[in-house]
C-alpha atoms as a PDB file:
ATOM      1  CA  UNK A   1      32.978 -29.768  36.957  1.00  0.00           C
ATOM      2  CA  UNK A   2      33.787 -27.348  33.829  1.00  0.00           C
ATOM      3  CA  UNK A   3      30.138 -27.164  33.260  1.00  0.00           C
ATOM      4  CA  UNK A   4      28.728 -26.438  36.620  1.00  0.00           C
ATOM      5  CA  UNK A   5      31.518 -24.161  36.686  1.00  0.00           C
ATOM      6  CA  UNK A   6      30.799 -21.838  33.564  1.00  0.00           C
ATOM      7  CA  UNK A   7      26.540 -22.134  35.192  1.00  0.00           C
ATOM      8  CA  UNK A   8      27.710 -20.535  37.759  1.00  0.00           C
ATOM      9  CA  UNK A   9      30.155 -18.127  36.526  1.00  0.00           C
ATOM     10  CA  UNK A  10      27.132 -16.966  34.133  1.00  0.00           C
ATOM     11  CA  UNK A  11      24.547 -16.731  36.859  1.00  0.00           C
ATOM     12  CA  UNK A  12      26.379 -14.655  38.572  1.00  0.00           C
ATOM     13  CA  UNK A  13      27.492 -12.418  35.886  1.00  0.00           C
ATOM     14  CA  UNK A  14      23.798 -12.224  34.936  1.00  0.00           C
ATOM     15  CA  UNK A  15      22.678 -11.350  38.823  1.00  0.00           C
ATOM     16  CA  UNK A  16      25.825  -8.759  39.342  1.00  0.00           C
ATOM     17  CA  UNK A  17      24.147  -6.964  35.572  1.00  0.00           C
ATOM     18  CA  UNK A  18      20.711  -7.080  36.957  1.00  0.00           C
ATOM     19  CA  UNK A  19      21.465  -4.948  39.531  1.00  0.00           C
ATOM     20  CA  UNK A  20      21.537  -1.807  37.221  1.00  0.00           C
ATOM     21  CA  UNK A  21      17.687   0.059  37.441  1.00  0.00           C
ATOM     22  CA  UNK A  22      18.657   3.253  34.762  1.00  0.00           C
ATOM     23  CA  UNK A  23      19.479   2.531  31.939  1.00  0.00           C
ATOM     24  CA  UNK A  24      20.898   5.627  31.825  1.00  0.00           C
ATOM     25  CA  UNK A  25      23.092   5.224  34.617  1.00  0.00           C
ATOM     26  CA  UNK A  26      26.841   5.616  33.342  1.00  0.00           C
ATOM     27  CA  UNK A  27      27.927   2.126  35.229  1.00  0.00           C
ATOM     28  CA  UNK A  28      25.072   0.363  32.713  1.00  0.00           C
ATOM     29  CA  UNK A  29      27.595  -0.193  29.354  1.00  0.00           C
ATOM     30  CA  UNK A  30      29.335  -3.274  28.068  1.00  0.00           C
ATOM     31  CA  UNK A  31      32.404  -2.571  29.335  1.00  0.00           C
ATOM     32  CA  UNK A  32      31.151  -2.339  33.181  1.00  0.00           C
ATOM     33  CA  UNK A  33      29.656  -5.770  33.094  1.00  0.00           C
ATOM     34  CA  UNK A  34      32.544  -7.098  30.994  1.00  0.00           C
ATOM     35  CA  UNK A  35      35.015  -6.664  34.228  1.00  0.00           C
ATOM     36  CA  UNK A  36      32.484  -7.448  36.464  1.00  0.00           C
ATOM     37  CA  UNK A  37      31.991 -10.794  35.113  1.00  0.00           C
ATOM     38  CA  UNK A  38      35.205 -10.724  34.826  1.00  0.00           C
ATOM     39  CA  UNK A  39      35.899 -10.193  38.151  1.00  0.00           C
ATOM     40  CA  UNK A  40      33.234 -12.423  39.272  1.00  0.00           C
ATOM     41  CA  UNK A  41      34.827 -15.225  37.413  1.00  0.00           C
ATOM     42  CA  UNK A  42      37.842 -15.694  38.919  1.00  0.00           C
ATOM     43  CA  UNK A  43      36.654 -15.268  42.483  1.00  0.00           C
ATOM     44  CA  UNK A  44      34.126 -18.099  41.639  1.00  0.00           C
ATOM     45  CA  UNK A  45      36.791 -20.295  40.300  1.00  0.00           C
ATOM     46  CA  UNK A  46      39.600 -19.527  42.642  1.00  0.00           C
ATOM     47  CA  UNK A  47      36.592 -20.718  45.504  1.00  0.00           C
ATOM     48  CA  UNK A  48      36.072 -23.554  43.202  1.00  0.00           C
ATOM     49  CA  UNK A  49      39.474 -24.724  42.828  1.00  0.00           C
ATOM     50  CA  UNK A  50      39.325 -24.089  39.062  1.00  0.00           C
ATOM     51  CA  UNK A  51      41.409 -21.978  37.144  1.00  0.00           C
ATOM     52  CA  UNK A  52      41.243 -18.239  37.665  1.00  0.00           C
ATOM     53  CA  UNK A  53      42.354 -17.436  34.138  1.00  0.00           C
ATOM     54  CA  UNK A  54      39.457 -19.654  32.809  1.00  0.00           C
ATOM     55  CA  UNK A  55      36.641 -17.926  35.242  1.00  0.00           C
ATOM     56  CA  UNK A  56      37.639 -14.667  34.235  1.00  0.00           C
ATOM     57  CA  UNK A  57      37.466 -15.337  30.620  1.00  0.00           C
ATOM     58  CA  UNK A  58      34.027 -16.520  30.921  1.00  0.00           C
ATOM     59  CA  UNK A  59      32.729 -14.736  33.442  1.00  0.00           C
ATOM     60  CA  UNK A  60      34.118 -11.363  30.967  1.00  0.00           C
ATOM     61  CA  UNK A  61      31.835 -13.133  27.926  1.00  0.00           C
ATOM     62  CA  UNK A  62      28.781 -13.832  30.201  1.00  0.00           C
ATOM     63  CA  UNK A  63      29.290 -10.105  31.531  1.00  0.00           C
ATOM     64  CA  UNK A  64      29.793  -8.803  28.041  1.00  0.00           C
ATOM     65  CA  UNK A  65      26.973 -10.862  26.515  1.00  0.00           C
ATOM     66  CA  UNK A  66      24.432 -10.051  29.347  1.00  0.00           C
ATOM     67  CA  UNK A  67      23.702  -6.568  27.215  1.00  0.00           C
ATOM     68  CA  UNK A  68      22.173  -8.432  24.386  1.00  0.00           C
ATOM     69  CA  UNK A  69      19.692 -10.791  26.905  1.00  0.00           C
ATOM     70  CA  UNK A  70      15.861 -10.249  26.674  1.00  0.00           C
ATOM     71  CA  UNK A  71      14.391  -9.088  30.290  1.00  0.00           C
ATOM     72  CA  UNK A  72      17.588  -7.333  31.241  1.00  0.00           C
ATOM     73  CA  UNK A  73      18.434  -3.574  31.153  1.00  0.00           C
ATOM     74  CA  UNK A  74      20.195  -3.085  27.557  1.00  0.00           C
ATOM     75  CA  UNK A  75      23.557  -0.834  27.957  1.00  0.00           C
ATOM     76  CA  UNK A  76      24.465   2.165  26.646  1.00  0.00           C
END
């Protein structure tokens, strides 16, 4: 459960940081996909019926960590 949890939490957070085109754009910076993931985290683990606390942490590090990924927009 755990596991299939944080997949999902981290596909999401990578899908939601996709979504940026300019990498100029001022939403495109660590700190916007940080709460996003964030944010996607706990809604995918309060649908789940996992702990909310627990999605958003990982869902904030998947956000956060998405800058760094190959084939994505880096931030600003």
């Amino acid at each position: 459960m755990r596991k299939s949890s944080f997949l999902i939490v981290a596909a999401a957070a990578l899908a939601l940081s996709g979504c940026v085109q300019n990498s100029n754009s001022p939403v495109n910076n660590a700190a916007v996909r940080t709460i996003g993931g964030a944010a996607t985290g706990a809604v995918i683990a309060s649908a789940t019926g996992g702990s909310k606390t627990q999605g958003a942490l990982i869902g904030a590090l998947a956000g956060g960590v998405s800058c760094g990924l190959p084939g994505l927009t880096p931030c600003n």
